[in-house]
PDB file of N, CA and C in Angstrom:
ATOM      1  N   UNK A   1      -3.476 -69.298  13.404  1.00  0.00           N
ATOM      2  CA  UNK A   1      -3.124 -68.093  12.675  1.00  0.00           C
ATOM      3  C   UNK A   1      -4.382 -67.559  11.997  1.00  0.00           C
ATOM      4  N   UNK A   2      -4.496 -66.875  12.170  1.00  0.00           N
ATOM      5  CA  UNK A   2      -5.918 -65.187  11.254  1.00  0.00           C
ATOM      6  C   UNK A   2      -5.210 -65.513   9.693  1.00  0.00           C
ATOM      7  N   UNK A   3      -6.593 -65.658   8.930  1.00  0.00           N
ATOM      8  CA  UNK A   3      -6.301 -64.967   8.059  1.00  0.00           C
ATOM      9  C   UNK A   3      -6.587 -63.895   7.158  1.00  0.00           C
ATOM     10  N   UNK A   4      -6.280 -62.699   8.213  1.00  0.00           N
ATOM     11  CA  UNK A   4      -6.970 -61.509   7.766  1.00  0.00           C
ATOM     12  C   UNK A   4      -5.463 -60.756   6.729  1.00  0.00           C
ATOM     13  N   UNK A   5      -6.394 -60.033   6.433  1.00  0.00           N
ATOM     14  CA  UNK A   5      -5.372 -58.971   5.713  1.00  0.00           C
ATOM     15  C   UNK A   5      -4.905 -57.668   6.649  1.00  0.00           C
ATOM     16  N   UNK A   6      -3.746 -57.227   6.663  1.00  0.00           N
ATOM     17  CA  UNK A   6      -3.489 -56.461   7.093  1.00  0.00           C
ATOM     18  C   UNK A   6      -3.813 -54.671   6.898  1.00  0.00           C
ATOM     19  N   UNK A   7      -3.762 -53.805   7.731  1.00  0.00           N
ATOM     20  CA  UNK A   7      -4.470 -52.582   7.710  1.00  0.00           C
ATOM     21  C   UNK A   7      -3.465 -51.724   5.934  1.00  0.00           C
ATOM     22  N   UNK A   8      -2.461 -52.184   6.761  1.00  0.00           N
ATOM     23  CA  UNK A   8      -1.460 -52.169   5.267  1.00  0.00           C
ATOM     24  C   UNK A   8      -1.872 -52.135   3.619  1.00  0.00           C
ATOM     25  N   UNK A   9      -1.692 -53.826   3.897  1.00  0.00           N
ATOM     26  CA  UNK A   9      -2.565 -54.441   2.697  1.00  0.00           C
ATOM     27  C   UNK A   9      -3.837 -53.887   2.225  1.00  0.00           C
ATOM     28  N   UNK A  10      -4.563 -53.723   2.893  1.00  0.00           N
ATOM     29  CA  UNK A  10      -5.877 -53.127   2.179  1.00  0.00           C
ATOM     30  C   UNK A  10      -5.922 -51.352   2.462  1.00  0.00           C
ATOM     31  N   UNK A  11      -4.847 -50.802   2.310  1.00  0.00           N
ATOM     32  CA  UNK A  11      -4.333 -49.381   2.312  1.00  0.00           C
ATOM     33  C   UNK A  11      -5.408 -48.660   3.328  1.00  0.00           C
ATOM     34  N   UNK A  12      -5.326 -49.398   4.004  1.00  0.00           N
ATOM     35  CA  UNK A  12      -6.293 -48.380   5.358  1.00  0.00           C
ATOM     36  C   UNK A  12      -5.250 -47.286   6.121  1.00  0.00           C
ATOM     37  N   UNK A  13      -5.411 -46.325   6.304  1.00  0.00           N
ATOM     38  CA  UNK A  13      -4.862 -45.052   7.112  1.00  0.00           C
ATOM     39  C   UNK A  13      -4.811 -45.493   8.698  1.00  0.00           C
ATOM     40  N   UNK A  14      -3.464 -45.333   9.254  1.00  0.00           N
ATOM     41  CA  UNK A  14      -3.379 -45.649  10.405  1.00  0.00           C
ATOM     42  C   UNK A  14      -2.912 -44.393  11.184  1.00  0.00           C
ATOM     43  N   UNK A  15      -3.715 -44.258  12.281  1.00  0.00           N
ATOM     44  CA  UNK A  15      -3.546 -43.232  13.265  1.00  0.00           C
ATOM     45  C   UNK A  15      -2.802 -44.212  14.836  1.00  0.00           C
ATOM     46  N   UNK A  16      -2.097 -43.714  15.115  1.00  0.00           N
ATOM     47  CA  UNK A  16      -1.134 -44.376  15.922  1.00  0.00           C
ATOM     48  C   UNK A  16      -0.707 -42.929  17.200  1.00  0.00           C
ATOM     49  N   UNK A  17      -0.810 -43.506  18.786  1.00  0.00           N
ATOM     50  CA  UNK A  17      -0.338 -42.443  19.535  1.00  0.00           C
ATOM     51  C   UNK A  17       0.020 -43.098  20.812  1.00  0.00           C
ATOM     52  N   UNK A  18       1.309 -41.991  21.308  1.00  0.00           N
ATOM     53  CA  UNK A  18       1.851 -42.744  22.330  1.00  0.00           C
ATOM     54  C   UNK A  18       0.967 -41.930  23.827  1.00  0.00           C
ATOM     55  N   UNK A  19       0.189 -42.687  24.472  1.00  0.00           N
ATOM     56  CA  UNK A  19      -0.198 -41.742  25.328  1.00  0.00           C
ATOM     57  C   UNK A  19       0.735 -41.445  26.563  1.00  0.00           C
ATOM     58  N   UNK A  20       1.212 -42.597  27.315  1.00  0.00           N
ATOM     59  CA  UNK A  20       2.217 -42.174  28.214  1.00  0.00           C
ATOM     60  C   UNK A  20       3.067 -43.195  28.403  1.00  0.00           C
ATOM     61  N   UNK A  21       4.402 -43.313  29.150  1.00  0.00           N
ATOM     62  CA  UNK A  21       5.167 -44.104  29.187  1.00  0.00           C
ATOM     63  C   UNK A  21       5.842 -43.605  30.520  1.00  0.00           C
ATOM     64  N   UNK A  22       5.803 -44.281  31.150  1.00  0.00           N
ATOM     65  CA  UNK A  22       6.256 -44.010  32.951  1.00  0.00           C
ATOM     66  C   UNK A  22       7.763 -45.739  33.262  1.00  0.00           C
ATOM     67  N   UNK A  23       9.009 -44.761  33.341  1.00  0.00           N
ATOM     68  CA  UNK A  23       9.877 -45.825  33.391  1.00  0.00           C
ATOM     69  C   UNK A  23      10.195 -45.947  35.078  1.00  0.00           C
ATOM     70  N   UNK A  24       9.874 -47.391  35.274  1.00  0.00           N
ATOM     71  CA  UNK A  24       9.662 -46.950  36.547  1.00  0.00           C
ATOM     72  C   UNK A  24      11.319 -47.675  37.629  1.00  0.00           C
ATOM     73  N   UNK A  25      11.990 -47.901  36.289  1.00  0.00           N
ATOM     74  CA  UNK A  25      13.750 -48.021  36.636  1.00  0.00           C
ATOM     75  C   UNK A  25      14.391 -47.887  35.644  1.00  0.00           C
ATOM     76  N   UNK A  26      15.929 -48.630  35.964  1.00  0.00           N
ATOM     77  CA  UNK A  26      16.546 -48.341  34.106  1.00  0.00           C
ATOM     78  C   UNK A  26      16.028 -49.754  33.447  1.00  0.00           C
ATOM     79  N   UNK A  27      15.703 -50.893  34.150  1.00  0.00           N
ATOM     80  CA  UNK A  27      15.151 -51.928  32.901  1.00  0.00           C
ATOM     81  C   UNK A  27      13.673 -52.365  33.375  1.00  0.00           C
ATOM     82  N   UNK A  28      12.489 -51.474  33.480  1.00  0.00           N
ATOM     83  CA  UNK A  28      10.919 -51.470  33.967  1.00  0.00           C
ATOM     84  C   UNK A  28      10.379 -50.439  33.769  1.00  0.00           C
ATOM     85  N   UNK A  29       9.265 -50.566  32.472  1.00  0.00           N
ATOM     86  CA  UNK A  29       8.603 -49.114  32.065  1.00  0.00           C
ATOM     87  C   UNK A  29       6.925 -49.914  31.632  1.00  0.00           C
ATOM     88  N   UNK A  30       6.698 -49.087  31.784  1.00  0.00           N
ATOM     89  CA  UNK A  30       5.182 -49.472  31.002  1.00  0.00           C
ATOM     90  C   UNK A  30       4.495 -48.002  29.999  1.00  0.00           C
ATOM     91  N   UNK A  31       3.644 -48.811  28.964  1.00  0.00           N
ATOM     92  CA  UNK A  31       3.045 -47.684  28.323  1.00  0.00           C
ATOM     93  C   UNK A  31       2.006 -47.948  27.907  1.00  0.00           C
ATOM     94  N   UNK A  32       1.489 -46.737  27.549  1.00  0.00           N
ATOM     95  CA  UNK A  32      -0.206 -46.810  27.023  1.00  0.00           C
ATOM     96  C   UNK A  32      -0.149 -46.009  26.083  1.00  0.00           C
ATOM     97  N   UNK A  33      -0.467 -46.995  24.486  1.00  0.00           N
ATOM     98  CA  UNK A  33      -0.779 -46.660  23.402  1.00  0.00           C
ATOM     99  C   UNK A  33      -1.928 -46.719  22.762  1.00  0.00           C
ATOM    100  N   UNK A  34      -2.377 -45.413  21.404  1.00  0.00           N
ATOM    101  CA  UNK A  34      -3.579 -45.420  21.006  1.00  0.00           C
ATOM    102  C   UNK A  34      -3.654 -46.091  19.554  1.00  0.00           C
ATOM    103  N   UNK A  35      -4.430 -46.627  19.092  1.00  0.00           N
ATOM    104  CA  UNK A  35      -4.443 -47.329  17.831  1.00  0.00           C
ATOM    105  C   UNK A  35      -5.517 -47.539  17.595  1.00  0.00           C
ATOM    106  N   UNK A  36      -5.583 -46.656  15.725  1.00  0.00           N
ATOM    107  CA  UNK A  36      -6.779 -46.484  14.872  1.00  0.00           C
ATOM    108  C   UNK A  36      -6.541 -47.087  14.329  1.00  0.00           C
ATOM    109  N   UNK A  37      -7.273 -48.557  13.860  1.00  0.00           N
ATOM    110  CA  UNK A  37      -7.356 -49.165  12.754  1.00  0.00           C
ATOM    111  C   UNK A  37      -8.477 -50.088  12.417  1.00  0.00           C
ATOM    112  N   UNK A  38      -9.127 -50.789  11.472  1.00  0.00           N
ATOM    113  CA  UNK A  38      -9.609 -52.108  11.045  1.00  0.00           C
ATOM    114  C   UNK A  38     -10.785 -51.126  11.584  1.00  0.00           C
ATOM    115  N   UNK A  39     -11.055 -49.777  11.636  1.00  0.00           N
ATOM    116  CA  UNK A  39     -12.658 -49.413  12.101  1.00  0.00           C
ATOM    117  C   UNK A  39     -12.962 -49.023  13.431  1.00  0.00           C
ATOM    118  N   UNK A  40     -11.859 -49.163  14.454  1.00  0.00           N
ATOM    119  CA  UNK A  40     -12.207 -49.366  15.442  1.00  0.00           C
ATOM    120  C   UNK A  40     -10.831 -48.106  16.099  1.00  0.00           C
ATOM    121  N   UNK A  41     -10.710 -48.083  17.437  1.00  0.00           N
ATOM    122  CA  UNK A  41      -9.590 -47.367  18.188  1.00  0.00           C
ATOM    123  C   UNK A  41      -9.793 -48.354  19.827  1.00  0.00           C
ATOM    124  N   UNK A  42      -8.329 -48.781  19.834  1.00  0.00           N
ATOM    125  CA  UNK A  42      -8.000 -49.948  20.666  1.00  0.00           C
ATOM    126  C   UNK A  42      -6.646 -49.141  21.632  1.00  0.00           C
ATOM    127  N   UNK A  43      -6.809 -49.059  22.520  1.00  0.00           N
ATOM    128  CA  UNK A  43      -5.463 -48.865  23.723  1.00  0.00           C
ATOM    129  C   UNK A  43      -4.780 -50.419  23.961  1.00  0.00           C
ATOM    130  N   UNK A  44      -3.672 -50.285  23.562  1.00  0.00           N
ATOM    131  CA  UNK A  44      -2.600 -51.163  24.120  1.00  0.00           C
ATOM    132  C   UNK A  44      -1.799 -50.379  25.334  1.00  0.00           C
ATOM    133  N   UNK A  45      -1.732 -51.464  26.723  1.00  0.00           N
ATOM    134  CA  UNK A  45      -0.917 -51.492  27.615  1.00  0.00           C
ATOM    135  C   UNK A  45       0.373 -52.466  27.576  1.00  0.00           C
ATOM    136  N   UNK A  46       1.204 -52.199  27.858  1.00  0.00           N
ATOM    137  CA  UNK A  46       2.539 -52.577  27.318  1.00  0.00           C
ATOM    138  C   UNK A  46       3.639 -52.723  28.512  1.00  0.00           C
ATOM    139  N   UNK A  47       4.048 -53.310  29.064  1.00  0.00           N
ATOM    140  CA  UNK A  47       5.210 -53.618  30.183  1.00  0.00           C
ATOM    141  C   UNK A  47       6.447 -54.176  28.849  1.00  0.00           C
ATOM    142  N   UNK A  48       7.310 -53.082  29.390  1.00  0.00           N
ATOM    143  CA  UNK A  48       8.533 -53.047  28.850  1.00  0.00           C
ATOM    144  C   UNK A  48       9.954 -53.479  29.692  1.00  0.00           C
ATOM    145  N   UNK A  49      10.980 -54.166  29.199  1.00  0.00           N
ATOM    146  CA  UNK A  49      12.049 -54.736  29.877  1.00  0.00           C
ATOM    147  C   UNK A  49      13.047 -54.575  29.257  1.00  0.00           C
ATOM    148  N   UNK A  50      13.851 -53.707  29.815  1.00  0.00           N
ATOM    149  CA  UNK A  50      15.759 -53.455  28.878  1.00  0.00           C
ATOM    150  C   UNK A  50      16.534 -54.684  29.327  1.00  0.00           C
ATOM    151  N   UNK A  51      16.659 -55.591  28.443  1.00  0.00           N
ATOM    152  CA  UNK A  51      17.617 -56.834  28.703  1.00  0.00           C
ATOM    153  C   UNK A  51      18.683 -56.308  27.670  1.00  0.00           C
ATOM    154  N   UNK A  52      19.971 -56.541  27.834  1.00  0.00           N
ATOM    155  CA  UNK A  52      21.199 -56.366  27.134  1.00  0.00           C
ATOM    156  C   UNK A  52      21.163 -55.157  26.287  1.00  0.00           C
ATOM    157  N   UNK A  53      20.497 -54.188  26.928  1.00  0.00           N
ATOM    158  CA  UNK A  53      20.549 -52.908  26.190  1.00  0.00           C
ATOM    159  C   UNK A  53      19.716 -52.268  25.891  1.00  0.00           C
ATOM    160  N   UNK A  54      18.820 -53.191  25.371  1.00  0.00           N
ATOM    161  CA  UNK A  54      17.801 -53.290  24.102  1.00  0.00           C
ATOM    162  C   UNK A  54      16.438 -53.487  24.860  1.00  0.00           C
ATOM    163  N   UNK A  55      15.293 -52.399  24.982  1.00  0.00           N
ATOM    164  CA  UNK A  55      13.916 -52.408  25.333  1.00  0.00           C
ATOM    165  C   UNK A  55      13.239 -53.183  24.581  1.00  0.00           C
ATOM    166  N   UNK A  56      12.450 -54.128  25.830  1.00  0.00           N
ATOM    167  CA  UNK A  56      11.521 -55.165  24.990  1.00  0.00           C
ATOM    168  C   UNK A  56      10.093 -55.395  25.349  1.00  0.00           C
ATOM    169  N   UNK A  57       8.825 -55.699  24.718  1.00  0.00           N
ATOM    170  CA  UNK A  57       7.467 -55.572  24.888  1.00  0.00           C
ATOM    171  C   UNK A  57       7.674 -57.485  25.340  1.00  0.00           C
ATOM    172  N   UNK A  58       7.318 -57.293  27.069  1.00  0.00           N
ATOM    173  CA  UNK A  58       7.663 -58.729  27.419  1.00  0.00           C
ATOM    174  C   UNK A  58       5.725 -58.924  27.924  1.00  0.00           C
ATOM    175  N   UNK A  59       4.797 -57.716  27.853  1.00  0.00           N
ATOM    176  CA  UNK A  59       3.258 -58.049  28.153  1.00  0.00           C
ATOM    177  C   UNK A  59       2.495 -57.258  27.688  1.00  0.00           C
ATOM    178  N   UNK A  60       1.161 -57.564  26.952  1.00  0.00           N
ATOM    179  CA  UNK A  60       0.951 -56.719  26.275  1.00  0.00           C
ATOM    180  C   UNK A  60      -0.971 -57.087  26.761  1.00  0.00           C
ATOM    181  N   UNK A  61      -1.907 -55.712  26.962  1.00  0.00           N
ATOM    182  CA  UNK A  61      -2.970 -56.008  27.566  1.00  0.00           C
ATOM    183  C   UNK A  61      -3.485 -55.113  26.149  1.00  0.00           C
ATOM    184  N   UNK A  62      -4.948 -55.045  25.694  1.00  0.00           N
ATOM    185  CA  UNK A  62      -5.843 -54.368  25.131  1.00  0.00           C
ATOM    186  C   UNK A  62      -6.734 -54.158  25.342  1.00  0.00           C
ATOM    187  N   UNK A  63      -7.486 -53.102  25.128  1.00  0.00           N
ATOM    188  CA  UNK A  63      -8.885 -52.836  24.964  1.00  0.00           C
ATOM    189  C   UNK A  63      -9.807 -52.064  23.747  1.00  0.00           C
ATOM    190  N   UNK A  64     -10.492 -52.005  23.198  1.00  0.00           N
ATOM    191  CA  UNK A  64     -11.512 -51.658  22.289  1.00  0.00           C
ATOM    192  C   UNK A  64     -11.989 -50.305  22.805  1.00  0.00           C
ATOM    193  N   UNK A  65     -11.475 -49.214  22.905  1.00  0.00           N
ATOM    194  CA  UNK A  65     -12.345 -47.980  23.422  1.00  0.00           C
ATOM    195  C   UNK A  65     -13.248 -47.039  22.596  1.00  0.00           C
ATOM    196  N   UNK A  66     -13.486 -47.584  21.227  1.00  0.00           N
ATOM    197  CA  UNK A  66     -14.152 -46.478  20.292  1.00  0.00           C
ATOM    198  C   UNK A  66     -14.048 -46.771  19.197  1.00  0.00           C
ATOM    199  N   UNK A  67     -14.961 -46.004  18.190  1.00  0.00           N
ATOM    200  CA  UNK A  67     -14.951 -46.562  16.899  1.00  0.00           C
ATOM    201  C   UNK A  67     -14.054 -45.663  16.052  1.00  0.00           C
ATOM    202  N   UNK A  68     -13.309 -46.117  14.667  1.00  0.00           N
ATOM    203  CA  UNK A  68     -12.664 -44.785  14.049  1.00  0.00           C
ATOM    204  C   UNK A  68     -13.426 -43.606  13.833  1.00  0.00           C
ATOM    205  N   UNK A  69     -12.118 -43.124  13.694  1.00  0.00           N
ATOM    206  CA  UNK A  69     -13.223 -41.574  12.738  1.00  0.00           C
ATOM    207  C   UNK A  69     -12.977 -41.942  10.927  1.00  0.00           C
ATOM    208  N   UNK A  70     -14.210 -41.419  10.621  1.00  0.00           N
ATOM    209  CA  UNK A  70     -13.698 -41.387   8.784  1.00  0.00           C
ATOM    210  C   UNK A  70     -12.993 -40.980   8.090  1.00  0.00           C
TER     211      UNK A  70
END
């Protein structure tokens, strides 16, 4: 376990964006999200799975693409 503080905790401003989401049945989607935080801007890839209703983040990939803005 990290023991960092969260973007939260130390009242950092979070910029958050959904870039796309392609469902590619009724329970198989994937998405690509943008995320400003800790200084940096990171894309999460995301494979999603509807089990009993309910959409779930069953894989999750990242990358580091840029630094924040101020």
């Amino acid at each position: 376990m990290l023991n960092r503080q969260s973007p939260a905790e130390k009242g950092e401003a979070r910029r958050d964006e959904i870039l796309f989401v392609d469902q590619l049945n009724d329970s198989l989607a994937v998405a690509r999200v943008q995320l400003e935080m800790m200084g940096g801007v990171m894309q999460d890839y995301l494979s999603l799975l509807k089990i009993d209703g309910k959409w779930l983040i069953v894989a999750k990939t990242w990358a580091r693409v840029g630094e924040a803005r101020p």
